[in-house]
Protein backbone atom coordinates (compact mmCIF):
# COMPACT_ATOMS: atom_id res chain seq x y z
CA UNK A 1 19.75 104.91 -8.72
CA UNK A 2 21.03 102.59 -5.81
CA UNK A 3 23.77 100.18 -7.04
CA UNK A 4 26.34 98.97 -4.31
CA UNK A 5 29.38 99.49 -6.73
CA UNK A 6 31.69 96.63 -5.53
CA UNK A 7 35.41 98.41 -4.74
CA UNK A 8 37.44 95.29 -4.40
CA UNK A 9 37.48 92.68 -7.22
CA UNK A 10 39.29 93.64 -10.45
CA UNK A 11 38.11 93.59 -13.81
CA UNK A 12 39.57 93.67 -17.27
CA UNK A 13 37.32 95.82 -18.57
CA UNK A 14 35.04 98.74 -18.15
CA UNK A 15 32.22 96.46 -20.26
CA UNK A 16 33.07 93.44 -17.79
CA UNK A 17 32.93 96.14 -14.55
CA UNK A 18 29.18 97.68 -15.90
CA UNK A 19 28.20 94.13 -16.75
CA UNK A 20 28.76 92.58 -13.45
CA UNK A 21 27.11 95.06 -11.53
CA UNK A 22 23.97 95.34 -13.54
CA UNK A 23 23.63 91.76 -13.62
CA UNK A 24 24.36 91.41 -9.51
CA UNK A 25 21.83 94.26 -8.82
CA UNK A 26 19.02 92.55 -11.21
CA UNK A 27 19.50 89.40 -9.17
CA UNK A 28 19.14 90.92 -5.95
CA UNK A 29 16.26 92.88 -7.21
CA UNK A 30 18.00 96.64 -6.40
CA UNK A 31 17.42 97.07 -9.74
CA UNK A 32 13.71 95.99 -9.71
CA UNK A 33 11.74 94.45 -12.47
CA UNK A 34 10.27 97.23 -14.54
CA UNK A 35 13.03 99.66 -13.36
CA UNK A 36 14.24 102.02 -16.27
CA UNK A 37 17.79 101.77 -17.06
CA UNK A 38 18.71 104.80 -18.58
CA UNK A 39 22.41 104.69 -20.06
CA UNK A 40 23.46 108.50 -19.41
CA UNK A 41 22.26 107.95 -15.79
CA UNK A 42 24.04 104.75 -15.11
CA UNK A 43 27.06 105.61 -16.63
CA UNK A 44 27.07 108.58 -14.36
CA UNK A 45 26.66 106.39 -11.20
CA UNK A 46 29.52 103.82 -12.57
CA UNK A 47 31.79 106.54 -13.50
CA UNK A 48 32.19 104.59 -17.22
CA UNK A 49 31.10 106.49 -20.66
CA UNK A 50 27.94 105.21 -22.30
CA UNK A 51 29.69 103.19 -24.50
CA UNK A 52 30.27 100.00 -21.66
CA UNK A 53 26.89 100.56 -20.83
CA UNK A 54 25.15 100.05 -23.53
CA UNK A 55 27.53 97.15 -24.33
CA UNK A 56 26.72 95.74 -20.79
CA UNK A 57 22.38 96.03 -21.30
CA UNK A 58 23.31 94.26 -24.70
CA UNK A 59 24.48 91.33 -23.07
CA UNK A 60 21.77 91.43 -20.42
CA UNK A 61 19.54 91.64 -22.94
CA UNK A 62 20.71 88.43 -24.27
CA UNK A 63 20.46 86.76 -21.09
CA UNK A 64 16.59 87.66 -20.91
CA UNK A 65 17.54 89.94 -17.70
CA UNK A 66 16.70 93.50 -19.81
CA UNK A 67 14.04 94.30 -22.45
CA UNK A 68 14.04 97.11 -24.85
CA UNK A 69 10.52 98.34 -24.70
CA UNK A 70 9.51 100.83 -27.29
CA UNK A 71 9.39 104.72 -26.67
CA UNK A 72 10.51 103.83 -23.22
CA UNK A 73 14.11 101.87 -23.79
CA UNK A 74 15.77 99.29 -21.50
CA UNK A 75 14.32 98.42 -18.66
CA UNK A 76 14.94 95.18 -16.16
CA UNK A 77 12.54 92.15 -17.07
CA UNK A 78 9.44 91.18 -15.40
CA UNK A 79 9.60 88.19 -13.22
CA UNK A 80 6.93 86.47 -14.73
CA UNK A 81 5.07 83.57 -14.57
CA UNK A 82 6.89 81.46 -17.29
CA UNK A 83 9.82 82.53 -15.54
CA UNK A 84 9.23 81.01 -12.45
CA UNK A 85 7.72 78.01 -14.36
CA UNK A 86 10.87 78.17 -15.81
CA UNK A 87 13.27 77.86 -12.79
CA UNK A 88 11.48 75.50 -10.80
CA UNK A 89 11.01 73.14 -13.87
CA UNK A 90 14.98 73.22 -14.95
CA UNK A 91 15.56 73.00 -11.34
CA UNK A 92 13.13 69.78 -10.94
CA UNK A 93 15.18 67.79 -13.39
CA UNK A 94 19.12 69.12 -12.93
CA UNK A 95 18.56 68.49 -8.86
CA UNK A 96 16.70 64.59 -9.54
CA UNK A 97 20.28 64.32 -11.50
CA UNK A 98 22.02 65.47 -9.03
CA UNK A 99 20.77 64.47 -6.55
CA UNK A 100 20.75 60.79 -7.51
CA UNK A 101 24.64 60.83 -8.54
CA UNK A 102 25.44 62.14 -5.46
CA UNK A 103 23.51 59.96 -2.93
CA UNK A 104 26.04 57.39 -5.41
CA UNK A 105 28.99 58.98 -4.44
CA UNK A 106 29.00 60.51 -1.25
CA UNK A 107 31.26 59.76 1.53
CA UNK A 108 30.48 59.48 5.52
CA UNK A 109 32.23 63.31 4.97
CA UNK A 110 30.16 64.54 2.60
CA UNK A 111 27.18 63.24 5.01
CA UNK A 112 28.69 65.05 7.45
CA UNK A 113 29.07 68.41 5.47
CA UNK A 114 25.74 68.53 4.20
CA UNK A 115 24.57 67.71 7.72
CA UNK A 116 25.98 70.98 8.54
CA UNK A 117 24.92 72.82 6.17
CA UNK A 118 20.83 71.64 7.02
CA UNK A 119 21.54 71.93 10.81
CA UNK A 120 22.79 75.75 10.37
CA UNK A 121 19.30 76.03 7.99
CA UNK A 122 17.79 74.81 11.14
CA UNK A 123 18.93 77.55 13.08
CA UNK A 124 18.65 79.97 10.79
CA UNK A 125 15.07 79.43 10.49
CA UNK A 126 14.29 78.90 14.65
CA UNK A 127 15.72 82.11 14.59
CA UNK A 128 13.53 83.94 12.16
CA UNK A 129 16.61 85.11 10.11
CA UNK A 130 15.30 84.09 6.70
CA UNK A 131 17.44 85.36 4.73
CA UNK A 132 20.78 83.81 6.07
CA UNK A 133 18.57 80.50 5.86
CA UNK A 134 18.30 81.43 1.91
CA UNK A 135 21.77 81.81 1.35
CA UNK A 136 22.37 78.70 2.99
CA UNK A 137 19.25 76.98 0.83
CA UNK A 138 21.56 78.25 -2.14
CA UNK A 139 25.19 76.66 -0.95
CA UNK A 140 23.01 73.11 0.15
CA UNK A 141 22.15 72.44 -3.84
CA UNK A 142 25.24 73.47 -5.06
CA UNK A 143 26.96 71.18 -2.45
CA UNK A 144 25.13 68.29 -3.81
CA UNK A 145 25.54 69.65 -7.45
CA UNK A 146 29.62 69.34 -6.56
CA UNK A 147 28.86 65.62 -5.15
CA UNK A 148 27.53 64.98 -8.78
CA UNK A 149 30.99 65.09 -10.19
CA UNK A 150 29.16 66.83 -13.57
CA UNK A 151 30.73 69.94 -13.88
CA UNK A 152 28.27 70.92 -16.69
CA UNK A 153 25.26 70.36 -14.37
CA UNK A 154 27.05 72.09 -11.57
CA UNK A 155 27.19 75.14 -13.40
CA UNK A 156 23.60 74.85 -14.94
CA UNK A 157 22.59 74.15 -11.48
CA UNK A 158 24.28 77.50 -10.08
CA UNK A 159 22.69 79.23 -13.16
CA UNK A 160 18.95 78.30 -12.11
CA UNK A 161 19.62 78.97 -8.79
CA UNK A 162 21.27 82.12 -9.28
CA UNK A 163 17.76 83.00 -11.56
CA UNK A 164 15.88 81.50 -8.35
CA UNK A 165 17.32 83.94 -6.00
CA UNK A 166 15.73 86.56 -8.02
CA UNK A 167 12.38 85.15 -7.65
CA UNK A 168 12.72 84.79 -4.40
CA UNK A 169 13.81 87.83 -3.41
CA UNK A 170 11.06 89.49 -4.95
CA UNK A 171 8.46 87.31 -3.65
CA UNK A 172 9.95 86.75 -0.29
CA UNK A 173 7.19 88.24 2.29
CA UNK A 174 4.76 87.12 -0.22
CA UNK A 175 5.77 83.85 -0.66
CA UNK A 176 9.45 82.43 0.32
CA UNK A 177 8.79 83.01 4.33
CA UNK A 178 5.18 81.14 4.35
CA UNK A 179 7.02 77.99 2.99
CA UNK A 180 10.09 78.44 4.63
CA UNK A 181 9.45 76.10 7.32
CA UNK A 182 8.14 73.33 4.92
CA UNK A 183 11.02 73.62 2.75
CA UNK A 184 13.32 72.79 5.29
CA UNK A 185 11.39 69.55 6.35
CA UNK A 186 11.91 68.52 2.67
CA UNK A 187 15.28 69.41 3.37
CA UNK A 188 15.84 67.14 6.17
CA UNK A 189 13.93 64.10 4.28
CA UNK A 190 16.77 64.42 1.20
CA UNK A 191 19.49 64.73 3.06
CA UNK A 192 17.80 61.10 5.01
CA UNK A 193 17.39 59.58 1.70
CA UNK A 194 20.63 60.13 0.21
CA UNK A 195 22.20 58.72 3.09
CA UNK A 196 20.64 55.71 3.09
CA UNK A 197 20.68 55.45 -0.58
CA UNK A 198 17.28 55.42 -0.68
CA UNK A 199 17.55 56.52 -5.06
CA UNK A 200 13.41 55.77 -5.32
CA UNK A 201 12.49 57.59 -2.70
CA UNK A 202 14.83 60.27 -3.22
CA UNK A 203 13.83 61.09 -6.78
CA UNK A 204 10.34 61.73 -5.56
CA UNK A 205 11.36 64.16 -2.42
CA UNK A 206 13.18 65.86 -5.11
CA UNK A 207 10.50 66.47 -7.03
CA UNK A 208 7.86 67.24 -5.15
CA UNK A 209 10.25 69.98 -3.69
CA UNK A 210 10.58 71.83 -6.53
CA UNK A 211 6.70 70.93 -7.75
CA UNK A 212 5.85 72.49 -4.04
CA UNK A 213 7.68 75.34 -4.17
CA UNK A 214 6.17 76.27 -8.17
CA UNK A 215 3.04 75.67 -6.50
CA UNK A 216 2.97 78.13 -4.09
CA UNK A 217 4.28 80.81 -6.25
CA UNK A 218 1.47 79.79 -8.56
CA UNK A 219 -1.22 80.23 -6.20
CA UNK A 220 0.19 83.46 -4.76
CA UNK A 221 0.84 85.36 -8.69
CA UNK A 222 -3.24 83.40 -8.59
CA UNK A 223 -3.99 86.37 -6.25
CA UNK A 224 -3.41 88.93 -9.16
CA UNK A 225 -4.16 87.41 -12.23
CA UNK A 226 -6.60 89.76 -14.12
């Protein structure tokens, strides 16, 4: 079972230790959706008793990451589509939020830093690496989630997009690098209107970015609807 056991961060306990690297290799989709999850054999690979384990797939469970499916036992949840309505719905209204409170806010600096952040997307994408221009996708909304000054939506925000990651990993040659490059225009144009201020026009980039985005995935789960 291939788990990249992390070596250097501490944790208090064994449940904590299981937990965390369950939950990490779910969201990165080493653990794929489907996958079986069978205690003896993961608490063999973690070097833990069963005990943490099954304490760990518990909480999972409670986070809608793991199901227990009869006669077969846990096993890593689908990626479904009400669970990429999901994200890009919760995403739609926490980023219009944020979005707007931080266009409010923001300083000639935190232009500038969000600038940066968009012009490395830029290069990231001229240069076909898509998934560096991902990771930066993820650290652009939290930015503007920080601008909001609303810690509670800064942490629902990095919540979502943690769940979004998921999705896209698992969809990314099917979906993530076909809109990549239209994704990053939208970008741009957010980035434009929250400089200027621009809270009308802003809302409505925001929203039709996530609304685009859902409907591409849409179209593409379309393709294998029974």
């Amino acid at each position: 079972m291939p788990l990249a056991v992390p070596t250097s961060t501490r944790y208090r306990t064994k449940q904590e230790f299981v937990y965390r690297t369950l939950r990490d290799a779910i969201m990165r989709c080493e653990l794929e959706p489907g996958q079986r999850l069978v205690i003896d054999d993961l608490a063999r690979t973690l070097e833990v008793s069963a005990i943490p384990v099954r304490e760990a797939l518990q909480l999972l469970q409670s986070e809608g990451l793991v199901l227990n499916v009869p006669h077969v036992g846990a096993t890593v949840a689908p990626i479904s589509r009400e669970a990429v309505y999901e994200v890009f719905s919760i995403m739609e209204g926490l980023e219009t939020v944020a979005a707007r409170s931080a266009a409010q806010r923001m300083n000639e600096a935190d232009a500038v830093f969000l600038g940066e952040i968009v012009t490395a997307m830029d290069q990231a994408l001229e240069a076909g690496r898509h998934e560096a221009w991902a990771d930066l996708n993820h650290q652009f909304h939290v930015a503007i989630s920080k601008l909001s000054a609303m810690p509670m939506l800064q942490e629902m925000t990095e919540r979502v997009l943690s769940r979004w990651d998921r999705v896209r990993r698992f969809y990314f040659n099917g979906v993530l690098v076909h809109r990549v490059a239209q994704a990053q225009g939208e970008h741009r144009a957010i980035l434009e209107a929250m400089r200027a201020r621009d809270l009308a026009g802003l809302e409505r980039l925001v929203k039709g970015h996530n609304q685009g985005a859902l409907q591409d995935y849409s179209e593409y789960l379309n393709q294998f609807a029974s």
